[in-house]
Protein backbone atom coordinates (compact mmCIF):
# COMPACT_ATOMS: atom_id res chain seq x y z
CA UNK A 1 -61.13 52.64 191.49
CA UNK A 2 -61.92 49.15 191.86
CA UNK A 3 -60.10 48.04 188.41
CA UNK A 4 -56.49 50.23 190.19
CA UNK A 5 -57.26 48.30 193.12
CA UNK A 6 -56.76 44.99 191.23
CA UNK A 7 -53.52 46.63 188.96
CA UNK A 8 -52.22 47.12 192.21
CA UNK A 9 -52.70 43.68 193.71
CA UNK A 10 -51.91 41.92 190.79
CA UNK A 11 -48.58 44.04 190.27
CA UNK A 12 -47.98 42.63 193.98
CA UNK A 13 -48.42 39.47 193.39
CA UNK A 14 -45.72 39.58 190.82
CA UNK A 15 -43.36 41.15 193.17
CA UNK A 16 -44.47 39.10 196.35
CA UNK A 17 -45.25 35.90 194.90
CA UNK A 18 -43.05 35.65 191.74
CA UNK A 19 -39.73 37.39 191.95
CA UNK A 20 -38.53 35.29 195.36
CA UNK A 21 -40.12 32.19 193.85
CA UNK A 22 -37.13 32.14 191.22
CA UNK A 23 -39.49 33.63 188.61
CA UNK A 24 -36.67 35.23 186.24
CA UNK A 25 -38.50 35.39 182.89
CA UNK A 26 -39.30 38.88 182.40
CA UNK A 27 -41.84 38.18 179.62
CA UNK A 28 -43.82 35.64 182.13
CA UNK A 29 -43.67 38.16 184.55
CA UNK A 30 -44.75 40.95 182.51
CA UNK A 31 -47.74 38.38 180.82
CA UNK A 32 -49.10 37.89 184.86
CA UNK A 33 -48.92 41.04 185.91
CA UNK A 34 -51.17 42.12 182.87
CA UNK A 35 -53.90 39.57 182.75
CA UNK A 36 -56.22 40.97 185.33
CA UNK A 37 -57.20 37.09 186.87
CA UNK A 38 -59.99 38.45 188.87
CA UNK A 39 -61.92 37.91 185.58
CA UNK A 40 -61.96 34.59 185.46
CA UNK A 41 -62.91 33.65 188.57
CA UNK A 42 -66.68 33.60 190.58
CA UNK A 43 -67.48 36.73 191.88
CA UNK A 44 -67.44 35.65 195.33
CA UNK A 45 -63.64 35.10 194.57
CA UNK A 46 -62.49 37.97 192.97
CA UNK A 47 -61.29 39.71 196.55
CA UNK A 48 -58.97 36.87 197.06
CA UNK A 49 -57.87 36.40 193.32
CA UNK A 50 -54.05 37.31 193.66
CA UNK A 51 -53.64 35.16 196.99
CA UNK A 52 -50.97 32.65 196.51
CA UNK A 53 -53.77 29.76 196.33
CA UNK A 54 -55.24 27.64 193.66
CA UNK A 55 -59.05 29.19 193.09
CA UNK A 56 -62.26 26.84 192.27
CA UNK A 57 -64.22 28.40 189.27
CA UNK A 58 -65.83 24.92 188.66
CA UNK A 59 -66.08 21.28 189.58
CA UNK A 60 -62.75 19.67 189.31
CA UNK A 61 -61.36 22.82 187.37
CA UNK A 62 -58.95 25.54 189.07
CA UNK A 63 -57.05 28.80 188.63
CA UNK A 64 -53.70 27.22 189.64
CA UNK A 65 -51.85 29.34 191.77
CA UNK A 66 -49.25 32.43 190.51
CA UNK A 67 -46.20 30.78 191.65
CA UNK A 68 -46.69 27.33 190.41
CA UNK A 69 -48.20 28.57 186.84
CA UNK A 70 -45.53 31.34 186.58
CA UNK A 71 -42.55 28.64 187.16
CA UNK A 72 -44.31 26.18 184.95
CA UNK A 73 -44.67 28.41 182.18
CA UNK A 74 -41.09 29.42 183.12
CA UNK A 75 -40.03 26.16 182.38
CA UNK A 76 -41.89 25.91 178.80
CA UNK A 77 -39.50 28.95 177.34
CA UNK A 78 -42.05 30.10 175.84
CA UNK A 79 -41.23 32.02 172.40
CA UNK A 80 -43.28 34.93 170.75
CA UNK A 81 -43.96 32.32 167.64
CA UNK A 82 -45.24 29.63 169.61
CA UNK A 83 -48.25 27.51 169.27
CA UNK A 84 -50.22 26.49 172.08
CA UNK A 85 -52.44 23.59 173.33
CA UNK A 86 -53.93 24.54 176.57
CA UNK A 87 -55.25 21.21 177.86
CA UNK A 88 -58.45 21.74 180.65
CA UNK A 89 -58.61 25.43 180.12
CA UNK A 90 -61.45 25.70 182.45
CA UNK A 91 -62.90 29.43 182.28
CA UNK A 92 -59.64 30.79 180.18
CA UNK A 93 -57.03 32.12 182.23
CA UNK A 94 -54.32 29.80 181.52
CA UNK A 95 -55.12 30.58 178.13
CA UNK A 96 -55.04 34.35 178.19
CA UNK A 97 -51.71 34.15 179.60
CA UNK A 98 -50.20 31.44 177.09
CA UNK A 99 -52.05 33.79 174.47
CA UNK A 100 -49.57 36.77 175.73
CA UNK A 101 -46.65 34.78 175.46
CA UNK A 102 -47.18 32.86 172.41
CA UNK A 103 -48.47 33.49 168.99
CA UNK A 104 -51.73 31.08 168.74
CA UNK A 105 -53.84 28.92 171.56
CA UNK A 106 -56.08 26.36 170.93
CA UNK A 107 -57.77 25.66 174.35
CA UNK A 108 -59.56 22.37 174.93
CA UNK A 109 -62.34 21.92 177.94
CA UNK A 110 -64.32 19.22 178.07
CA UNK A 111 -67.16 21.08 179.73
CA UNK A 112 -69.35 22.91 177.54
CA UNK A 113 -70.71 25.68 179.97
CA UNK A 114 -67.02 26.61 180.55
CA UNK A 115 -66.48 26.57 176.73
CA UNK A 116 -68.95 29.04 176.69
CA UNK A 117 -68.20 30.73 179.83
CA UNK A 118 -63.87 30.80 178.79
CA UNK A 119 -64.87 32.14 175.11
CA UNK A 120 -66.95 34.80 176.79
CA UNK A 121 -64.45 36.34 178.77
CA UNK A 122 -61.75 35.85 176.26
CA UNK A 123 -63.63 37.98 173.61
CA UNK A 124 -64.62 41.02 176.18
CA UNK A 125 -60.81 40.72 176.74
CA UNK A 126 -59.82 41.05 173.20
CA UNK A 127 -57.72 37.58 173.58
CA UNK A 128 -57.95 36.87 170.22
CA UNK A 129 -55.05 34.81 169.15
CA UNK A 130 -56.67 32.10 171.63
CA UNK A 131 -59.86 29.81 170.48
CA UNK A 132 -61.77 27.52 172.69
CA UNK A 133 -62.79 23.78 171.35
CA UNK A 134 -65.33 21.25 173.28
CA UNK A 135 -63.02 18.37 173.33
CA UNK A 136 -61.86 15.06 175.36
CA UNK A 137 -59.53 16.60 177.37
CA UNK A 138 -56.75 13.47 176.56
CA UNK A 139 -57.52 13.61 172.99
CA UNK A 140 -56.45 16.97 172.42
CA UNK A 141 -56.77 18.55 168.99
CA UNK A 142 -54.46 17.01 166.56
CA UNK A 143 -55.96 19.23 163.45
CA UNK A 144 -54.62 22.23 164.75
CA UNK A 145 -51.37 20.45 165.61
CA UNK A 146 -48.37 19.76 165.94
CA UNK A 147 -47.20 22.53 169.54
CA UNK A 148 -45.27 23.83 170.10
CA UNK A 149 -46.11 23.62 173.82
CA UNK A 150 -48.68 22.00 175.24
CA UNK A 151 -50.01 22.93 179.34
CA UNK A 152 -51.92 20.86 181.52
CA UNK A 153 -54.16 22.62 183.94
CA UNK A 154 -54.21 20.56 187.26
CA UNK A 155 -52.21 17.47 188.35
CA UNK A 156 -52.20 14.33 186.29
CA UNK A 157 -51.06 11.01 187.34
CA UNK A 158 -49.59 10.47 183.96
CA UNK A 159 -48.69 11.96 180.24
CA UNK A 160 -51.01 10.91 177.61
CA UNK A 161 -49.00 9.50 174.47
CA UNK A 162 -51.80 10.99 172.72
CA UNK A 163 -50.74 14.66 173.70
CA UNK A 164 -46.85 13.76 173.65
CA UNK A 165 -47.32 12.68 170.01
CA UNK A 166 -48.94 16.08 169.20
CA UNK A 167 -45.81 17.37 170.00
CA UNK A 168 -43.69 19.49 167.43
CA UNK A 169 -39.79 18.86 166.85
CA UNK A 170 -38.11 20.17 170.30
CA UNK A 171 -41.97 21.17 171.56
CA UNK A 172 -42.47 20.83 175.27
CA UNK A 173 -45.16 19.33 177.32
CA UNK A 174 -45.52 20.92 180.70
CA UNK A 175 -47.41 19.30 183.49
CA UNK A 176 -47.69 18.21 187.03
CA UNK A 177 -47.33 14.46 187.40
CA UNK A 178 -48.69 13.14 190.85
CA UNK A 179 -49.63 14.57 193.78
CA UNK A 180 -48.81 15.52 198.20
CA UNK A 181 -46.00 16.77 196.38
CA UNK A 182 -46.24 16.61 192.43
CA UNK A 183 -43.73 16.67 190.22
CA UNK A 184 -44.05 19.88 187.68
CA UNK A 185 -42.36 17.99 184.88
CA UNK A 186 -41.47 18.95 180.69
CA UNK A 187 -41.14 16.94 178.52
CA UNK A 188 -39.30 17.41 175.09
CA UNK A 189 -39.62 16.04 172.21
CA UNK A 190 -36.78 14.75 169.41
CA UNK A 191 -37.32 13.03 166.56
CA UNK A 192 -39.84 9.87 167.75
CA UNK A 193 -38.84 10.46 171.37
CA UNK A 194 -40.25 11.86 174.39
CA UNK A 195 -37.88 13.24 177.24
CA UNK A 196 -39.01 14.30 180.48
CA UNK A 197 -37.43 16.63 182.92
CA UNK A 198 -38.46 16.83 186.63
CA UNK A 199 -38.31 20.83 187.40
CA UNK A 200 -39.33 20.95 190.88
CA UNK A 201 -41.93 19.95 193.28
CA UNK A 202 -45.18 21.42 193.10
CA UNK A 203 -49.00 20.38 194.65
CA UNK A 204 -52.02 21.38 192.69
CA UNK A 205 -55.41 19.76 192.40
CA UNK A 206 -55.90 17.05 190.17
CA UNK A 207 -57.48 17.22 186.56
CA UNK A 208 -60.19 14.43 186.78
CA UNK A 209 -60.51 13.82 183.22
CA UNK A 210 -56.65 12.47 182.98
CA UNK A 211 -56.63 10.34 186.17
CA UNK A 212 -56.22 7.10 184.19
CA UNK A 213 -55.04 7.58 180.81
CA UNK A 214 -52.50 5.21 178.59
CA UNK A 215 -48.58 5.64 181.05
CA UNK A 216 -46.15 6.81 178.85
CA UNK A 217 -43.25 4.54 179.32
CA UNK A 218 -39.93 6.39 179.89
């Protein structure tokens, strides 16, 4: 009873939230209104899980809200063959999602409870084309490079060069740059060069591990 309850309200949240939201991409639609979200959130949040709010589930680490994760990942074109940094994963939900789109995910969290925590949910979820690393959160994970896309969970105030140069050809970074608005930007990468693309505005908490990192210069 209680897991229909959730089907429900997450199936609602795709028609409420997405759809007049200019969320088009059946396949992103179809990934968010199958990862059941109330997993990876505290308990004392899973009743409010599908609101149309960014959600908590750790010191300076948040399930970003449907709308602005659904048009971001929008934005990434994300193809079936597709490799995957997810960059402050947090307790995995990002990464379940990017998992459903994408063939691979390497997710990257700085934190090791929520390393632990994100793997644990991921395995009783059967995610498992997506792996969790302890990691600087700027660094990345070169060795499992070059992305195809690479997500950053929470606002940033700028794009590491170190994550733009573990690009691959045409890959796509897709982040949030700023914030009281932020700027959901992608940026794509040909040859030795980085090109970024402001998609629309968007306000989500900031990622305190990539407050101050090396600009990259456009």
């Amino acid at each position: 009873m209680i897991s229909e309850k959730f089907a429900e309200a997450r199936h609602h949240m795709v028609l409420s939230q997405l759809r007049p939201n200019r969320v088009t991409d059946g396949r992103v639609a179809e990934a968010m209104d199958t990862v059941p979200r109330e997993e990876f959130v505290p308990k004392e949040l899973k009743g409010v899980a599908y609101l149309d709010e960014d959600l908590e589930v750790a010191p300076g680490r948040f399930v970003v809200e449907p709308r602005v994760f659904a048009r971001l990942l929008q934005e990434a074109n994300i193809g079936p063959t597709d490799v995957i940094l997810d960059v402050g994963c947090g307790t995995g939900y990002s990464s379940a999602v990017l998992g459903f789109l994408g063939q691979a995910v390497v997710a990257i969290e700085s934190d090791p409870e929520l390393v632990a925590r994100a793997t644990d949910i991921l395995v009783r979820l059967e995610c498992d084309n997506v792996a969790v690393v302890e990691g600087a959160l700027a660094t990345g994970n070169p060795k499992q490079g070059p992305y195809n896309v690479i997500h950053i969970n929470g606002s940033i105030s700028s794009a590491p060069q170190s994550l733009l140069d573990q690009l691959a050809e045409d890959g796509r970074l897709i982040c949030v740059l700023g914030d009281n608005p932020g700027v959901a930007t992608v940026y794509r990468r040909l040859g030795d060069r980085f090109f970024p693309h402001a998609a629309f505005d968007a306000s989500v908490p900031p990622l305190p591990d990539m407050q101050d990192e090396a600009r990259f210069e456009f």
